[in-house]
Protein backbone atom coordinates (compact mmCIF):
# COMPACT_ATOMS: atom_id res chain seq x y z
CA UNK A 1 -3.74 10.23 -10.52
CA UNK A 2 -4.35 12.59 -7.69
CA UNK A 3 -8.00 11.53 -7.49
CA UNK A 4 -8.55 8.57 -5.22
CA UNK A 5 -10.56 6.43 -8.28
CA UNK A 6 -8.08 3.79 -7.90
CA UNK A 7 -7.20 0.57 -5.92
CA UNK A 8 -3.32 -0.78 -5.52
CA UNK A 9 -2.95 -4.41 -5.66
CA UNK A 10 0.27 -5.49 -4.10
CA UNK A 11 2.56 -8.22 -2.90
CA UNK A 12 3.52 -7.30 0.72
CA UNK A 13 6.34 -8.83 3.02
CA UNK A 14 6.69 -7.49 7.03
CA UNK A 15 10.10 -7.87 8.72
CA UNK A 16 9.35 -9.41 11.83
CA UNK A 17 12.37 -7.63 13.52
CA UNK A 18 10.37 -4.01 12.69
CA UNK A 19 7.24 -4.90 14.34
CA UNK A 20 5.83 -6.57 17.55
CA UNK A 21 2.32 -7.41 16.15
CA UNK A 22 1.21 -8.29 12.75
CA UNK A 23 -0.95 -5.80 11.19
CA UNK A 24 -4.14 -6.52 10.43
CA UNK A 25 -5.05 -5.79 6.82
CA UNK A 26 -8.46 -6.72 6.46
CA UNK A 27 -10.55 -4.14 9.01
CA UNK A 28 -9.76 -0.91 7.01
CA UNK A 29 -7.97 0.19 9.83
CA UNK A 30 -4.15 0.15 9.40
CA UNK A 31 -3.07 3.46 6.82
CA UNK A 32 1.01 3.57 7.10
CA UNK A 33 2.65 5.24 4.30
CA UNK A 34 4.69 4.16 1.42
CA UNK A 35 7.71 5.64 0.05
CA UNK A 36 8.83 4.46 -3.54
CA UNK A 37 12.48 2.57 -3.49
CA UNK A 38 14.88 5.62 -4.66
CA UNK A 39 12.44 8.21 -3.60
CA UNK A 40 11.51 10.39 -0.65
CA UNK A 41 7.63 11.51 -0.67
CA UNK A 42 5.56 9.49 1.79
CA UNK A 43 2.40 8.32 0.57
CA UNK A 44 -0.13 7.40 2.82
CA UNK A 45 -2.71 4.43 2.10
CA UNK A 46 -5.40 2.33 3.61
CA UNK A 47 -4.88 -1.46 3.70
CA UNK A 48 -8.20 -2.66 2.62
CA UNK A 49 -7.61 -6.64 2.37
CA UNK A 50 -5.07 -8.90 1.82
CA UNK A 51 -3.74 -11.84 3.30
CA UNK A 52 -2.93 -12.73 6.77
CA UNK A 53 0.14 -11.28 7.39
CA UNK A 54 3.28 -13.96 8.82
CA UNK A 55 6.61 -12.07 9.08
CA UNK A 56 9.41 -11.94 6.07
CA UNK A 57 6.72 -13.66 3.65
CA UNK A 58 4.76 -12.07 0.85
CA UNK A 59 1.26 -12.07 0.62
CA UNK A 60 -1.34 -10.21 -1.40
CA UNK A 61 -2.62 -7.17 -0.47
CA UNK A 62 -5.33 -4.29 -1.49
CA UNK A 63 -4.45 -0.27 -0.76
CA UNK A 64 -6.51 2.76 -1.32
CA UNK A 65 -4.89 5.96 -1.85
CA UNK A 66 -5.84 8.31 1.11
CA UNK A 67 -4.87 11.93 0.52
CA UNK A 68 -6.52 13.34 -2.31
CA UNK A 69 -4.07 16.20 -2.49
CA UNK A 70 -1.01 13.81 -3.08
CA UNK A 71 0.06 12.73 -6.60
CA UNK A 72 0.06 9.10 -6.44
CA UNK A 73 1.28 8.69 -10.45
CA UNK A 74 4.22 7.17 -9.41
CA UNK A 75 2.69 3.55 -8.49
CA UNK A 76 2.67 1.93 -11.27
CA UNK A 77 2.75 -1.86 -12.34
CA UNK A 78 6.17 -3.05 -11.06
CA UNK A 79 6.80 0.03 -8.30
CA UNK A 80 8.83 -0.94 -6.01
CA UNK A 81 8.19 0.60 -2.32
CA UNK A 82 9.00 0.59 1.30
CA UNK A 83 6.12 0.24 4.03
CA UNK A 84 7.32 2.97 7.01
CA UNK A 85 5.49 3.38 10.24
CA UNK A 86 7.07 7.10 11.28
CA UNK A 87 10.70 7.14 10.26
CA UNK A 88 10.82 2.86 10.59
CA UNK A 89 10.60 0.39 7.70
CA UNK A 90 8.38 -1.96 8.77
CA UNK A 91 7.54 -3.93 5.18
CA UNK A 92 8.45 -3.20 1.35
CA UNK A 93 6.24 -4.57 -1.09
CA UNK A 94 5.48 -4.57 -5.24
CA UNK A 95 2.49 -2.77 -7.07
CA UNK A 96 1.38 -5.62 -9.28
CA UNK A 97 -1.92 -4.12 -10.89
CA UNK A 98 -3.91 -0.68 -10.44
CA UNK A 99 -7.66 -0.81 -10.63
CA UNK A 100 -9.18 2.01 -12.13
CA UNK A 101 -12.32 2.46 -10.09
CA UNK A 102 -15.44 3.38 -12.50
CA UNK A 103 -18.20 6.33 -12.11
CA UNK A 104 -21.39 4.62 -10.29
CA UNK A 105 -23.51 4.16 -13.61
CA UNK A 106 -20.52 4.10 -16.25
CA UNK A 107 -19.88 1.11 -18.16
């Protein structure tokens, strides 16, 4: 799954004693990484949309995958992760789906 054809549907939570502001998950523009519970590669994504985000409660949320160089096999359906900001974790989250994103004119 190294090409970015897919879109990560999560459930999100962000620990208000991590952060000053609540990110904004809607504009495209807030990319932290991810690293899997139990694991140490740091994936980076691209919050696309989700929910408005109130500290320590879980709301939806959409990712892309940004670095097509990085294996991103290991989300799968029931992934656990942690949502880091540098060295801090700001958030942890679930996958709950992947959307396989289909070639423009393939059915």
């Amino acid at each position: 799954m190294s090409d970015l054809d897919f879109t990560i549907s999560s459930i999100v939570t962000f620990f208000c004693k991590k952060m000053i502001n609540q990110p904004n998950l809607n504009n495209g523009k807030y990319n932290p990484h991810i690293v899997v519970k139990g694991r140490e590669e740091h994936l980076k994504i691209n919050f696309i949309d989700g929910g408005d985000v109130i500290f320590n409660q879980a709301i939806r949320a959409n990712a892309l995958p940004v670095n097509k160089e990085t294996d991103y096999s290991i989300l799968q359906e029931g992934t656990n992760f942690l949502i880091m900001e540098g060295s801090t974790i700001v958030g942890e989250g679930i996958v709950k789906e992947i959307f396989q994103h289909k070639p423009h004119g393939k059915k």
